[in-house]
PDB file of N, CA and C in Angstrom:
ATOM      1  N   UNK A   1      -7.160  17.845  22.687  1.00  0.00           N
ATOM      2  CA  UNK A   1      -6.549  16.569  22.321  1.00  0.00           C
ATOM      3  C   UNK A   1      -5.092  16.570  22.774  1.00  0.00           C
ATOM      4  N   UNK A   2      -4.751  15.338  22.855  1.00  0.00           N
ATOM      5  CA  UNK A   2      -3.671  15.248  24.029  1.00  0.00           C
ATOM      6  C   UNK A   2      -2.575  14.451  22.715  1.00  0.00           C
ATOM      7  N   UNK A   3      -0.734  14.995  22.774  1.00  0.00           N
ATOM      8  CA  UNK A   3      -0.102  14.306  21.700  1.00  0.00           C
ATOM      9  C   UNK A   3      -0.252  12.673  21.932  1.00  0.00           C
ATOM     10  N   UNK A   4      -0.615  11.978  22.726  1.00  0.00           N
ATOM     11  CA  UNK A   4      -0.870  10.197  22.532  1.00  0.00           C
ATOM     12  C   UNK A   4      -2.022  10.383  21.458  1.00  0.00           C
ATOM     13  N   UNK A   5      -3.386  10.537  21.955  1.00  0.00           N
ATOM     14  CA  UNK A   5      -4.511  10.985  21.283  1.00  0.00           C
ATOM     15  C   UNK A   5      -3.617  10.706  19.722  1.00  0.00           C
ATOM     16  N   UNK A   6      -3.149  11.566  19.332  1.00  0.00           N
ATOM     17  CA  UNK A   6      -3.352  12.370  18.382  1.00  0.00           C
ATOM     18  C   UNK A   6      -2.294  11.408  17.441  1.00  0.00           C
ATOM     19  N   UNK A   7      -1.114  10.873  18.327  1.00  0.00           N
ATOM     20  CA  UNK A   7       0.030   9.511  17.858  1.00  0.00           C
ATOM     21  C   UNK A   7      -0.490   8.498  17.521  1.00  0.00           C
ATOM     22  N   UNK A   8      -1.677   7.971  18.303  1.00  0.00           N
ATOM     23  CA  UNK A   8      -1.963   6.787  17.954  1.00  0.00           C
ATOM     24  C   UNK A   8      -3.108   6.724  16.993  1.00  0.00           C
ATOM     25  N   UNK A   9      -3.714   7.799  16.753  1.00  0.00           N
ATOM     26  CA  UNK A   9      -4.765   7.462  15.813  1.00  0.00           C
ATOM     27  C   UNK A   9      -4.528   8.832  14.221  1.00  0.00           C
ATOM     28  N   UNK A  10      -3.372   9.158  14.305  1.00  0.00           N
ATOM     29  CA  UNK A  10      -3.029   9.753  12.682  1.00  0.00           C
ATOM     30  C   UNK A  10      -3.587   9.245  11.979  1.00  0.00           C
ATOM     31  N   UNK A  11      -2.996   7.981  11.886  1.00  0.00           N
ATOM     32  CA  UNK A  11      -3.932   7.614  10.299  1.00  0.00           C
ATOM     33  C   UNK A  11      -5.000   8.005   9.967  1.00  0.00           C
ATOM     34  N   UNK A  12      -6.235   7.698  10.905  1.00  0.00           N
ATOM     35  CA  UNK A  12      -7.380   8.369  10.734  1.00  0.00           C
ATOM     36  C   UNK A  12      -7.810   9.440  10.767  1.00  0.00           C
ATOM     37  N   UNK A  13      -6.566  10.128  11.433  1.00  0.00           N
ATOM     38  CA  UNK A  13      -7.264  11.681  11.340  1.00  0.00           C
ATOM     39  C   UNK A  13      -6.681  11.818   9.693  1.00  0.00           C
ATOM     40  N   UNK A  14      -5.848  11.693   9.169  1.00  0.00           N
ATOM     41  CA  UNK A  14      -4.867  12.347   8.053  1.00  0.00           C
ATOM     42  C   UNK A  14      -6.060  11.837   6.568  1.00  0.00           C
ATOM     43  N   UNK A  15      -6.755  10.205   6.791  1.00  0.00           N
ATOM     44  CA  UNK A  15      -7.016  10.098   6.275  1.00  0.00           C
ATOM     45  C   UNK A  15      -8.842  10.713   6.155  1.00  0.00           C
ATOM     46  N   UNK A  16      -9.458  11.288   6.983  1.00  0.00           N
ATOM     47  CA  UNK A  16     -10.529  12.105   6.937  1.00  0.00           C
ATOM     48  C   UNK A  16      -9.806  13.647   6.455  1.00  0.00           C
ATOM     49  N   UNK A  17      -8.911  14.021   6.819  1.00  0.00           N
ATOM     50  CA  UNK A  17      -9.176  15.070   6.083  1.00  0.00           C
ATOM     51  C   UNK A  17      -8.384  14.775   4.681  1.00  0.00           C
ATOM     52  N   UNK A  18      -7.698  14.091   4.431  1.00  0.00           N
ATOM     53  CA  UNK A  18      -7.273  13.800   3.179  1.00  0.00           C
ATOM     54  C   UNK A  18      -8.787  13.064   2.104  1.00  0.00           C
ATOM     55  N   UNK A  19      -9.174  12.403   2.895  1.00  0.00           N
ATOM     56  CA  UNK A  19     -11.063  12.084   2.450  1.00  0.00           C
ATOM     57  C   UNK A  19     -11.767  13.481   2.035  1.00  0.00           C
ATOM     58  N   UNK A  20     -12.012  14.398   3.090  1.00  0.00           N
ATOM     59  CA  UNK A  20     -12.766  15.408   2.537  1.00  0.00           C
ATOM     60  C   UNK A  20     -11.915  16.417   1.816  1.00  0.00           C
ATOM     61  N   UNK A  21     -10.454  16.374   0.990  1.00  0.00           N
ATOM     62  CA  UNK A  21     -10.515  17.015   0.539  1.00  0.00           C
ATOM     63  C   UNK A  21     -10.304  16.688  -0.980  1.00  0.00           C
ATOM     64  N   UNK A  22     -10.709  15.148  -0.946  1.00  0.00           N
ATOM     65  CA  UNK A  22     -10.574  14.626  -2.385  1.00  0.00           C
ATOM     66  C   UNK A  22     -12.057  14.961  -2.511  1.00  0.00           C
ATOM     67  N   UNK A  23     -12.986  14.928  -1.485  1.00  0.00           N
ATOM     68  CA  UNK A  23     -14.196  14.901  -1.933  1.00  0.00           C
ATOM     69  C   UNK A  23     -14.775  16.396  -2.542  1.00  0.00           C
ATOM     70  N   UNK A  24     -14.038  17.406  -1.620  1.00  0.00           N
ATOM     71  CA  UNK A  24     -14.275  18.584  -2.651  1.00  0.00           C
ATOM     72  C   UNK A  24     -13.829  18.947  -3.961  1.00  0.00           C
ATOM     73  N   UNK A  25     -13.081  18.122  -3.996  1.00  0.00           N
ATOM     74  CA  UNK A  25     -11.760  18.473  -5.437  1.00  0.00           C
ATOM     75  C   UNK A  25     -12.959  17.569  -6.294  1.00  0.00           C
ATOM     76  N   UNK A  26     -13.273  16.148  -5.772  1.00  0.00           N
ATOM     77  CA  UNK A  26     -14.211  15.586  -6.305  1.00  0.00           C
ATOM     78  C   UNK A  26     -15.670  16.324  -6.856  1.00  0.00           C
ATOM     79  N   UNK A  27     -16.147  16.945  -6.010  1.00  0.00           N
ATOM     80  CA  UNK A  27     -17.162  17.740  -6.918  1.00  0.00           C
ATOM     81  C   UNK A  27     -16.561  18.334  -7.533  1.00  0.00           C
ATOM     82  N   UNK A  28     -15.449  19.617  -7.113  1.00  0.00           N
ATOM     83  CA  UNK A  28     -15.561  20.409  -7.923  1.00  0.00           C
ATOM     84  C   UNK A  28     -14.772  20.223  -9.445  1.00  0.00           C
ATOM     85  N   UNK A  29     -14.500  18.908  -9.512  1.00  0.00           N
ATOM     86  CA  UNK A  29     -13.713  19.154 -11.354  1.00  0.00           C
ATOM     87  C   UNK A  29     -14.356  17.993 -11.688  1.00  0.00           C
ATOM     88  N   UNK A  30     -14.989  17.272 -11.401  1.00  0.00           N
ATOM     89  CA  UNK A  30     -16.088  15.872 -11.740  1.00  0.00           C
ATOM     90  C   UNK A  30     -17.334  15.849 -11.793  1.00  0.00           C
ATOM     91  N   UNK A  31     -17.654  15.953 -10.192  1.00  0.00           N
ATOM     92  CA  UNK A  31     -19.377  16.683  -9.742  1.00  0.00           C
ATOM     93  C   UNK A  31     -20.277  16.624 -10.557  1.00  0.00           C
ATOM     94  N   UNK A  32     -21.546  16.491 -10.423  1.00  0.00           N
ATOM     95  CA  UNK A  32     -22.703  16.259 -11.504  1.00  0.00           C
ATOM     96  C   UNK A  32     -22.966  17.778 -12.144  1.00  0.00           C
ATOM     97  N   UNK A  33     -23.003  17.899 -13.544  1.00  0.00           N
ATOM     98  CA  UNK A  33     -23.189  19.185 -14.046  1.00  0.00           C
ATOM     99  C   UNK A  33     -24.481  19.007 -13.663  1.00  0.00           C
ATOM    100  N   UNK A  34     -25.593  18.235 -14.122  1.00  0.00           N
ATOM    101  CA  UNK A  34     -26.748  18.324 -14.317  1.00  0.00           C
ATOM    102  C   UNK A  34     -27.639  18.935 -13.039  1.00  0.00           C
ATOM    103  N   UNK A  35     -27.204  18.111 -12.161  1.00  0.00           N
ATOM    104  CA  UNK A  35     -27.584  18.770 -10.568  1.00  0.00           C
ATOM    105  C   UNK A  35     -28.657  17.891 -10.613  1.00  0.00           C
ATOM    106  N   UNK A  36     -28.837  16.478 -11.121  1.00  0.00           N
ATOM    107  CA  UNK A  36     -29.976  15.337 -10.890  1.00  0.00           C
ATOM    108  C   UNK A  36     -29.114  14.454  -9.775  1.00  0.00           C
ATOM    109  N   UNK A  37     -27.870  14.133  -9.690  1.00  0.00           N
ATOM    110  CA  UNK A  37     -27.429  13.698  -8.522  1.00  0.00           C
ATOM    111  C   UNK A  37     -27.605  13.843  -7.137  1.00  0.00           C
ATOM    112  N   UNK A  38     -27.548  12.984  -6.348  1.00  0.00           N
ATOM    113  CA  UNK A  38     -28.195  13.322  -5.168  1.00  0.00           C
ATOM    114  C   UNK A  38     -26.987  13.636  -4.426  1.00  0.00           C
ATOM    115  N   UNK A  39     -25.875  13.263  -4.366  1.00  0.00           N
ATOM    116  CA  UNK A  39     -24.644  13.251  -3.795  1.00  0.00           C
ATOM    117  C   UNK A  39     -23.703  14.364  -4.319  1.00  0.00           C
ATOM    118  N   UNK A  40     -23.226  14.041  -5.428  1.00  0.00           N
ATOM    119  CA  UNK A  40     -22.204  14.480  -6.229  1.00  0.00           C
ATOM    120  C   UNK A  40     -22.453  16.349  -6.655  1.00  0.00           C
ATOM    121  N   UNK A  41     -23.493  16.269  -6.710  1.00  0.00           N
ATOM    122  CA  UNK A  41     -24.054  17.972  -7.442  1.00  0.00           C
ATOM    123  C   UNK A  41     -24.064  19.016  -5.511  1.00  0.00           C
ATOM    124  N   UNK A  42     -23.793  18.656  -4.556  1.00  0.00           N
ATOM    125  CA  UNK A  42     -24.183  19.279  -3.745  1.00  0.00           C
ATOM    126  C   UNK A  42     -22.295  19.079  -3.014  1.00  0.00           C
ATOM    127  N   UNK A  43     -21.677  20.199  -2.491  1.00  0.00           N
ATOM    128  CA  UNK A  43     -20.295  20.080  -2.122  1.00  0.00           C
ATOM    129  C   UNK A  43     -20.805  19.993  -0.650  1.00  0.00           C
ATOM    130  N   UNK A  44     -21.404  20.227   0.057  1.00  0.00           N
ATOM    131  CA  UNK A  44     -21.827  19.707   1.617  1.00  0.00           C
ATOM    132  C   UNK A  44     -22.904  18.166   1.818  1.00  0.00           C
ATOM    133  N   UNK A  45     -22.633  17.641   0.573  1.00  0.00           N
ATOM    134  CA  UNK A  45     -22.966  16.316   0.897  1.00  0.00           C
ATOM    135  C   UNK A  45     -21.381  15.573   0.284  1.00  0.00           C
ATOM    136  N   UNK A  46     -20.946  15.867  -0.829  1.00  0.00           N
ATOM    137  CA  UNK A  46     -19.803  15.157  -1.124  1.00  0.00           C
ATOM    138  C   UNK A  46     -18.585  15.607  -0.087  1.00  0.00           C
ATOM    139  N   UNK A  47     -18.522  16.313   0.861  1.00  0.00           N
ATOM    140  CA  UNK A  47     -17.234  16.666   1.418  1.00  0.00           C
ATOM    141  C   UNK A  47     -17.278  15.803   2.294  1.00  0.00           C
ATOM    142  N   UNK A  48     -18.627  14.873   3.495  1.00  0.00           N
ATOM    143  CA  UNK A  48     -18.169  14.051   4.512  1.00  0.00           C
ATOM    144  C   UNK A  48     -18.651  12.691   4.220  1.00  0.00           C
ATOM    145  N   UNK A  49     -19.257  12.895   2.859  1.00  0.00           N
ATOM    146  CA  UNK A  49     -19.122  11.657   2.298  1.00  0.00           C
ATOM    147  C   UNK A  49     -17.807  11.489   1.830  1.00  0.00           C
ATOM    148  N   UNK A  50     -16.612  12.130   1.174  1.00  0.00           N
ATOM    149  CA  UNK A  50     -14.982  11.681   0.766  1.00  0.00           C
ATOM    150  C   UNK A  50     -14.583  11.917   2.201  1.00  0.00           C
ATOM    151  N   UNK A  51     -14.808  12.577   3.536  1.00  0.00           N
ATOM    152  CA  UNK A  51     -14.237  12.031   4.997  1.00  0.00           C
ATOM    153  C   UNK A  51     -14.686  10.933   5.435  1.00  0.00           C
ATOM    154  N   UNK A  52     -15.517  10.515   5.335  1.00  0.00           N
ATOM    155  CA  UNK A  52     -15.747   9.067   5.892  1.00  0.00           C
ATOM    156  C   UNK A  52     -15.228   8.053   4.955  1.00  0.00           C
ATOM    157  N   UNK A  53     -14.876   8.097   3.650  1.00  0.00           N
ATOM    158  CA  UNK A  53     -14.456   7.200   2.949  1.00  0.00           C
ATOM    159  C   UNK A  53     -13.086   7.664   3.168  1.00  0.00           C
ATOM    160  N   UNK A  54     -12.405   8.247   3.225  1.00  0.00           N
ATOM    161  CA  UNK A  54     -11.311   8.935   3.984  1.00  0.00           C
ATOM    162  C   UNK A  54     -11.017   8.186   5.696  1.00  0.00           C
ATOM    163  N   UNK A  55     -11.796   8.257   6.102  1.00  0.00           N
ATOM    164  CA  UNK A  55     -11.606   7.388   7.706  1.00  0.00           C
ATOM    165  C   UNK A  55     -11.787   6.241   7.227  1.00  0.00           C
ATOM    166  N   UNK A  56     -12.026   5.680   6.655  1.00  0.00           N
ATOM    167  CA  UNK A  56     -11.894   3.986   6.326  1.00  0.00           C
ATOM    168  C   UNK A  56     -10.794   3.760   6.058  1.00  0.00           C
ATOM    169  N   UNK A  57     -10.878   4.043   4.953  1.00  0.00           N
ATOM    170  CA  UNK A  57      -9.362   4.134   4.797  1.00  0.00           C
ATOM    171  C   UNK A  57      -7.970   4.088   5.158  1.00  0.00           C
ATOM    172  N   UNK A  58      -8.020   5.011   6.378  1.00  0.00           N
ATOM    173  CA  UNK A  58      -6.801   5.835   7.221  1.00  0.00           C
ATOM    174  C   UNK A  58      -7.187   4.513   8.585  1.00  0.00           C
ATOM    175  N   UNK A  59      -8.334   3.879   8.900  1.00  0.00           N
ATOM    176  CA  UNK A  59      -8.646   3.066   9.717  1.00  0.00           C
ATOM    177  C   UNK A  59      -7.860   1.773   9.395  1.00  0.00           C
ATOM    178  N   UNK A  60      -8.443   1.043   8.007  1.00  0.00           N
ATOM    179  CA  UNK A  60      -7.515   0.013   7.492  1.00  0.00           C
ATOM    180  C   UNK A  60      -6.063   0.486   7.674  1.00  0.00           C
ATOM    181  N   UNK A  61      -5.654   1.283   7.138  1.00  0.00           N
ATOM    182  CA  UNK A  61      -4.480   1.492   7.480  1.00  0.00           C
ATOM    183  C   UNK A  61      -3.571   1.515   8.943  1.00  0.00           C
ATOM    184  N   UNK A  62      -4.447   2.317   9.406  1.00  0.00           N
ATOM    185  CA  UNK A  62      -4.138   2.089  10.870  1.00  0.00           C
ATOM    186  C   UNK A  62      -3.849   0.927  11.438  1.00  0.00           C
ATOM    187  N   UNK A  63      -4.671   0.035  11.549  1.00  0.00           N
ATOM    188  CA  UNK A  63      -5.110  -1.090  11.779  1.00  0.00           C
ATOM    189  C   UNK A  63      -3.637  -1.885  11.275  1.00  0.00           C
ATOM    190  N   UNK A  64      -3.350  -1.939  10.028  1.00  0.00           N
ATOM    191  CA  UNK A  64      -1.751  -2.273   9.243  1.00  0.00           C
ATOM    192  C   UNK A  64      -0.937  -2.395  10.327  1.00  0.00           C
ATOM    193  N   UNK A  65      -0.671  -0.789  10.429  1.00  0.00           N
ATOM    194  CA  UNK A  65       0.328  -0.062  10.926  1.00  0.00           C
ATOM    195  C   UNK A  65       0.688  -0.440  12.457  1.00  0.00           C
ATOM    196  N   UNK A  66      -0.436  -0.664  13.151  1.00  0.00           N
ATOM    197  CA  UNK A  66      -0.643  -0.746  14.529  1.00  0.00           C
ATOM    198  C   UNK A  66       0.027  -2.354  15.145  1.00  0.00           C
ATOM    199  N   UNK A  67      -0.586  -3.431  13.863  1.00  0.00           N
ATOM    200  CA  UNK A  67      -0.220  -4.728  14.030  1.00  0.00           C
ATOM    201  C   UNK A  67       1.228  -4.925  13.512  1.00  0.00           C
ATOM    202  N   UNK A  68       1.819  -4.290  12.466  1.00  0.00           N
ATOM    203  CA  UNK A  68       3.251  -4.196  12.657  1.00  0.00           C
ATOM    204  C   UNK A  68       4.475  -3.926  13.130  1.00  0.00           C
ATOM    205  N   UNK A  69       3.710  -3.020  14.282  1.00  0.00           N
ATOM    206  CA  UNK A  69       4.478  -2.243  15.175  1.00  0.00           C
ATOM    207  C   UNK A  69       4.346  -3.537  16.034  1.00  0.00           C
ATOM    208  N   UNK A  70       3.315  -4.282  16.592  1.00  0.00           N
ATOM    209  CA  UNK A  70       2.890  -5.447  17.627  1.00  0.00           C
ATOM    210  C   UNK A  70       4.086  -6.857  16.778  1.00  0.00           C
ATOM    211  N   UNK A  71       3.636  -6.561  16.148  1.00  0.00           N
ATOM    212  CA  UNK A  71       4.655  -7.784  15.488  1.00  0.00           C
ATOM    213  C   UNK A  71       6.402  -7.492  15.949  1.00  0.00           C
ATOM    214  N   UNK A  72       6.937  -6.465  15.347  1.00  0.00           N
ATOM    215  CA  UNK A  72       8.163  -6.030  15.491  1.00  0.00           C
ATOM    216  C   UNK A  72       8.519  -5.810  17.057  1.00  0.00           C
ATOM    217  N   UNK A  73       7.908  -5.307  17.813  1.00  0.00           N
ATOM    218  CA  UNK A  73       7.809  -5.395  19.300  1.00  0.00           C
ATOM    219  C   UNK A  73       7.815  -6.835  19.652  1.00  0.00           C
ATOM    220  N   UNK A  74       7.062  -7.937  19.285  1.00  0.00           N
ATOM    221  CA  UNK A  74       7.255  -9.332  19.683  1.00  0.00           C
ATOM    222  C   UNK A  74       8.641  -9.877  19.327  1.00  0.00           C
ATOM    223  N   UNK A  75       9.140 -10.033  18.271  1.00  0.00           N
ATOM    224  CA  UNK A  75      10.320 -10.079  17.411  1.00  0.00           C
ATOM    225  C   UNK A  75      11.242  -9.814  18.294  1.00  0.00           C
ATOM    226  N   UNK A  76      11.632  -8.290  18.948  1.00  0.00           N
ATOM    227  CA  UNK A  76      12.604  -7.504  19.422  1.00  0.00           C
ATOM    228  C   UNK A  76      13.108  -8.422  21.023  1.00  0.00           C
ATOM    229  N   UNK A  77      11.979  -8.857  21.313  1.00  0.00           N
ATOM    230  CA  UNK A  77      11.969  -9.451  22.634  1.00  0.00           C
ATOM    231  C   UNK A  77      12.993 -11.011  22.945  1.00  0.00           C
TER     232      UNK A  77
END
């Protein structure tokens, strides 16, 4: 990965791994005791399930971020 790569799409990276690591913290002090959950009781299903809700996230955001920079660039002109 190349530093543009990596400039223009932070948000989403920061927010997948900031996703999977709520999602482990998420099982592990929440998580289904019972282990009848299909999601929640298993830490390799809840970890890229909280990264992908994690890339949404960091996407919307992006998305913010990207059009304000476009805005302020129009402005400057």
């Amino acid at each position: 990965m190349n530093k543009a790569f990596i400039k223009k799409f932070l948000p989403e990276i920061v927010g997948t791994l900031v996703g999977a690591a709520g999602g482990f913290i998420y099982w592990k002090y929440v998580g289904c005791l019972s282990g009848t959950c299909a999601i929640k009781s298993n830490w390799y299903l809840m970890v890229p399930w909280g990264a992908v809700l994690g890339y949404l996230a960091g996407s919307v955001a992006g998305d913010i971020i990207r059009k304000r920079g476009k805005t302020q660039e129009n402005e400057d002109k």
